[in-house]
Protein backbone atom coordinates (compact mmCIF):
# COMPACT_ATOMS: atom_id res chain seq x y z
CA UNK A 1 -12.85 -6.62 -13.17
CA UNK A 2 -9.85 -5.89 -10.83
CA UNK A 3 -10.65 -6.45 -6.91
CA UNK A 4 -7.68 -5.87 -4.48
CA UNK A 5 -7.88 -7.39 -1.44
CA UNK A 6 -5.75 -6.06 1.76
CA UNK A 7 -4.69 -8.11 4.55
CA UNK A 8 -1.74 -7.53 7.97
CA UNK A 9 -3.26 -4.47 9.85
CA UNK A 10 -3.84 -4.36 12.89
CA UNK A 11 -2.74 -3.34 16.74
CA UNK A 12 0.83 -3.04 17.55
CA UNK A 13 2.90 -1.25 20.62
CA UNK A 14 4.86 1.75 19.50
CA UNK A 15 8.23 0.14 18.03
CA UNK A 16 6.52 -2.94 16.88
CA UNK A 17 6.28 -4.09 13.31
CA UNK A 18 3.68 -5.71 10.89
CA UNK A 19 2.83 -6.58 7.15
CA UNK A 20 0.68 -5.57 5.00
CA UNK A 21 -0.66 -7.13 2.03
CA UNK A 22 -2.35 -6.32 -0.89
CA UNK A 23 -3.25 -8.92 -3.74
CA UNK A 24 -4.98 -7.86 -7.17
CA UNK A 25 -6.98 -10.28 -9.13
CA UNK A 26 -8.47 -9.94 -12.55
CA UNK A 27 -7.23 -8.49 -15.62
CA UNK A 28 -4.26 -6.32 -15.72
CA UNK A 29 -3.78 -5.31 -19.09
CA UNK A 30 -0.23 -2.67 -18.37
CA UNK A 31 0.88 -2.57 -15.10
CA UNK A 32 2.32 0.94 -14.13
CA UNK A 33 2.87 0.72 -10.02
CA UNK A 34 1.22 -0.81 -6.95
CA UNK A 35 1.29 0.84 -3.56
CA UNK A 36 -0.15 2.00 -0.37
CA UNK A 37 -1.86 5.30 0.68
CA UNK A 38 -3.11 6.39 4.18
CA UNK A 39 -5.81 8.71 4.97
CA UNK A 40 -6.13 10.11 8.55
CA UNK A 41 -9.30 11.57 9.39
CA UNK A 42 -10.05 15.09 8.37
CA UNK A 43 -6.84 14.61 6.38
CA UNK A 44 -6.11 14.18 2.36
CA UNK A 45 -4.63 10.61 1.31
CA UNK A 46 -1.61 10.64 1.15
CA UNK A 47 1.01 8.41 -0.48
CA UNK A 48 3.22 5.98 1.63
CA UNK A 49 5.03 4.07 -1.02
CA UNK A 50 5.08 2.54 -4.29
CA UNK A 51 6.09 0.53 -6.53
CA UNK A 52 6.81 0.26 -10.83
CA UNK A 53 8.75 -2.28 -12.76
CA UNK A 54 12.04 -0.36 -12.00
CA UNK A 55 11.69 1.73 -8.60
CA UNK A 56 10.55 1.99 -5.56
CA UNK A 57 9.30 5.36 -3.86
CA UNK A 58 8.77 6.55 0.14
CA UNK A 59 7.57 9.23 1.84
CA UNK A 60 9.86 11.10 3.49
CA UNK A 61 7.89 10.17 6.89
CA UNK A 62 8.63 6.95 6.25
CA UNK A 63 11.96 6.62 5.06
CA UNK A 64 14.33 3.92 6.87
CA UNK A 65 11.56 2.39 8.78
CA UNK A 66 9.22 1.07 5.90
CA UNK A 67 9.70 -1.56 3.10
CA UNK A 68 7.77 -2.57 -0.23
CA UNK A 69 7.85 -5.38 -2.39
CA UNK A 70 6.38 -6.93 -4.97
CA UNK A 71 5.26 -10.85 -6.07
CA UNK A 72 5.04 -10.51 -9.63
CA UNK A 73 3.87 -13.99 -10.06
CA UNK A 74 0.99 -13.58 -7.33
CA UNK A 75 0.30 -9.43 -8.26
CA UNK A 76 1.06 -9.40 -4.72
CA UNK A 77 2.11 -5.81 -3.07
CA UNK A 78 3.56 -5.94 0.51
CA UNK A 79 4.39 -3.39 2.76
CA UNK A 80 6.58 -4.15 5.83
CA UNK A 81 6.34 -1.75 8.36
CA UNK A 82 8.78 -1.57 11.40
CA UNK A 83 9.50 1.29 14.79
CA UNK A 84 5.91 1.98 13.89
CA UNK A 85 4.51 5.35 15.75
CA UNK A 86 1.81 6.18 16.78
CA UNK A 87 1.62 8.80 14.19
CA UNK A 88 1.05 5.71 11.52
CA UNK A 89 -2.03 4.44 13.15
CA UNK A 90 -4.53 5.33 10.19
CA UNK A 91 -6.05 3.79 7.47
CA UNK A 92 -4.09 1.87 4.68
CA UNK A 93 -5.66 1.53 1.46
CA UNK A 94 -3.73 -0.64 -1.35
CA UNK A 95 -3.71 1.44 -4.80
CA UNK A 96 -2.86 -0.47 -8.47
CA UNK A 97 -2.78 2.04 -11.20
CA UNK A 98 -2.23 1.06 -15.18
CA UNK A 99 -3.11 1.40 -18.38
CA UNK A 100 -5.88 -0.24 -20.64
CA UNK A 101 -5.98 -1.65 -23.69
CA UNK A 102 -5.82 2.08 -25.64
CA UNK A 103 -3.58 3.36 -22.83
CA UNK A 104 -5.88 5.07 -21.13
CA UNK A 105 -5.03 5.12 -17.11
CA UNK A 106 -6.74 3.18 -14.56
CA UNK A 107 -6.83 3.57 -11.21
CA UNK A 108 -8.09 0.48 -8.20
CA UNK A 109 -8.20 0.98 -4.68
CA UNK A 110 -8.46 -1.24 -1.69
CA UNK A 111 -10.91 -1.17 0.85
CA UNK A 112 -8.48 -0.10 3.54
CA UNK A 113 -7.30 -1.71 6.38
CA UNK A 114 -6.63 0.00 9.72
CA UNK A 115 -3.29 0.14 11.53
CA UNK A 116 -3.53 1.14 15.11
CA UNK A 117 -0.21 1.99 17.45
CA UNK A 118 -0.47 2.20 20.56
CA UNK A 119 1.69 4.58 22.70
C-alpha cells in the first residue's frame, strides 16, 4: 500500500517563501510523475506542478516563482514556493501517479496541507 505523507505548509506574509514536502512509501511498481495540486474552495483541483523521469511542468500561475524537485532515493517530492500571494493560500495535496504490474494506471493522493498568505 502507497501512503504519501505531506509536510512545509503553513502561514507566511505575502512575498515570503516555504517548502513543501511530500514523501511516498510502499510499493512503487512504475513510477510515471509526482506532483502537487491545489483545490480552493468551491473550486476544481487544479494542477501546480509536476514531475516525470525527464521533465518538469508549471502552471502558468506559477511560473518563475515556484520550484519542484525530486529525491529519487527517498521518493521524496518537494515543492519550493517563493513571492507567495495571497492568491496561493489554499490547499496542497501531493499526487504520485504510475503504473502497476499489468500497466494499468494508479493514482495516490495526499491528505493536503494548507498554505495560508497573508496580505
Amino acid at each position: 500500500q502507497v501512503r504519501l505523507v505531506e509536510s512545509g505548509g503553513g502561514l507566511v506574509p505575502s512575498g515570503g517563501s516555504l517548502r513543501l514536502s511530500c514523501a511516498a512509501s510502499g510499493s512503487i511498481f512504475n513510477f510515471v510523475a509526482m506532483g502537487w495540486h491545489r483545490q480552493a474552495p468551491g473550486k476544481e483541483r487544479e494542477l501546480v506542478a509536476d514531475i516525470t523521469t525527464s521533465s518538469t511542468n508549471y502552471a502558468d500561475s506559477v511560473k518563475g516563482r515556484f520550484s519542484i524537485s525530486r529525491d529519487n532515493a527517498e521518493n521524496t517530492v518537494y515543492l519550493q514556493m517563493n513571492s507567495l500571494k495571497p492568491e496561493d493560500t489554499t490547499v496542497y495535496y501531493c499526487r504520485l501517479d504510475s503504473t502497476n504490474v499489468v500497466g494499468i494506471q494508479v493514482i495516490h493522493w495526499g491528505q493536503g496541507t494548507q498554505v495560508t498568505v497573508s496580505s
